[in-house]
Protein backbone atom coordinates (compact mmCIF):
# COMPACT_ATOMS: atom_id res chain seq x y z
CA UNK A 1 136.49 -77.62 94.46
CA UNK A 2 133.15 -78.24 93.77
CA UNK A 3 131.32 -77.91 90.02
CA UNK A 4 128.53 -75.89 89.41
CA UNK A 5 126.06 -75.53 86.50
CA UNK A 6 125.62 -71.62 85.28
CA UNK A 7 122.40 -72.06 83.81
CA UNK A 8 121.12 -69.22 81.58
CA UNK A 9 117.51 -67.83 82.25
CA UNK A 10 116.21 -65.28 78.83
CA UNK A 11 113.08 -63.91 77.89
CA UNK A 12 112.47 -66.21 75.40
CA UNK A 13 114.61 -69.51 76.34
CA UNK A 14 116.38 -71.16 78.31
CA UNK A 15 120.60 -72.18 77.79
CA UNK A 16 121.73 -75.10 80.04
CA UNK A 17 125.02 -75.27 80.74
CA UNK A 18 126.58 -78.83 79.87
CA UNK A 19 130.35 -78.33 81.31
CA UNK A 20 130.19 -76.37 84.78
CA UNK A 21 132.76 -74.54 86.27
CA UNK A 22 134.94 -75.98 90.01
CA UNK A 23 134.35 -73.20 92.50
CA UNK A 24 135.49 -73.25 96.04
CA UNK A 25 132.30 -73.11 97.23
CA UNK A 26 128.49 -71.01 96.16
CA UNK A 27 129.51 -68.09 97.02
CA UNK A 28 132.41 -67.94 94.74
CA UNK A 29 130.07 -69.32 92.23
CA UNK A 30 127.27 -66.71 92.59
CA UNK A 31 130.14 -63.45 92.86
CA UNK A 32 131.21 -65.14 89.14
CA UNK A 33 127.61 -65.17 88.12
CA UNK A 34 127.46 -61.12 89.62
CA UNK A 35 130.14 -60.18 87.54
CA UNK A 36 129.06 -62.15 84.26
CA UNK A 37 126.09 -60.58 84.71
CA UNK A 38 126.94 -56.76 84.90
CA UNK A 39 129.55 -57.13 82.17
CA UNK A 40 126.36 -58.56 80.07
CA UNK A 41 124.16 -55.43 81.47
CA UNK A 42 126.87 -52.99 79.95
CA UNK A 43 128.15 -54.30 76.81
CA UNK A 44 124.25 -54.45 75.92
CA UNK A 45 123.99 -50.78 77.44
CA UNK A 46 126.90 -50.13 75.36
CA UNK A 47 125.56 -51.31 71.92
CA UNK A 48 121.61 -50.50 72.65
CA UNK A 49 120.65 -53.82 72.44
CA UNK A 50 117.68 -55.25 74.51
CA UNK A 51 119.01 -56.97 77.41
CA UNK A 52 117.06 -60.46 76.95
CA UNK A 53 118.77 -61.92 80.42
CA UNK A 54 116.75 -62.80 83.45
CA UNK A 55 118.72 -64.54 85.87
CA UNK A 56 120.99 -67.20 86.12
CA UNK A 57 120.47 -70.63 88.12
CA UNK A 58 122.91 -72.35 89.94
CA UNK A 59 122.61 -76.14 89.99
CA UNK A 60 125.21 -79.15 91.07
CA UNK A 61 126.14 -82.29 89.16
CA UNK A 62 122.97 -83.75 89.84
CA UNK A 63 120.91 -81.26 88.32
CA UNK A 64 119.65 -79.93 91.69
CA UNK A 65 118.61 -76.35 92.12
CA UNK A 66 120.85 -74.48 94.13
CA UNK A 67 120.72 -70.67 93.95
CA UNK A 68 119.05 -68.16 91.51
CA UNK A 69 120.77 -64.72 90.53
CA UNK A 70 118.74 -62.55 88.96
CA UNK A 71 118.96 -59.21 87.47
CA UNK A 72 117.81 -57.35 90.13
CA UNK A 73 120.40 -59.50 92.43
CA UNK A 74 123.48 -58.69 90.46
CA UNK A 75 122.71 -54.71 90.08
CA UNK A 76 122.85 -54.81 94.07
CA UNK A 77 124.66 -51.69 95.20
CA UNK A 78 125.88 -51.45 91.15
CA UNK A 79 123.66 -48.54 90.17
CA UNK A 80 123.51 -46.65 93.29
CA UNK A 81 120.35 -44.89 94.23
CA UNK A 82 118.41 -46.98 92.05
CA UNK A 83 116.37 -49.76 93.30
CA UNK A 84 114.83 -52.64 90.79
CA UNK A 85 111.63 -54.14 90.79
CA UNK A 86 111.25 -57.95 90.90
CA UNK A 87 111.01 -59.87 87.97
CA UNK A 88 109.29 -62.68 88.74
């Protein structure tokens, strides 16, 4: 198992994460950070908020970048037919 930092990315801040999570390996860490992410996308669909969510960043124990999901990542084949512009 290896720990990974799910680091949160909004509009107007920025939420480190302090504890981490053990995955197997990134790619179990980036299909949790997927599904986070949609079930963020419709609960704030749901209740009409603004989503304030940009991506989320991966890092390991020593802080180091590893991956970046971002919206347009996780609604990947979600919303079919629909394509989304970068945000960057």
């Amino acid at each position: 198992m290896v720990k990974y930092f799910l680091n949160v990315d909004l509009k107007d801040g920025f939420i480190p994460d302090t504890e981490g999570l053990d995955f197997v390996d990134l790619e179990g860490a980036t299909a949790e950070v997927i599904s986070g992410m949609r079930d963020i996308i419709v609960d704030h669909i749901q209740q009409g908020e603004t989503l304030a969510l940009r991506a989320i960043s991966i890092t390991d124990d020593a802080g180091h970048l590893i991956s970046i999901v971002t919206l347009a990542d996780a609604l990947k084949g979600f919303l079919p037919g629909i394509t989304m512009p970068s945000l960057a």
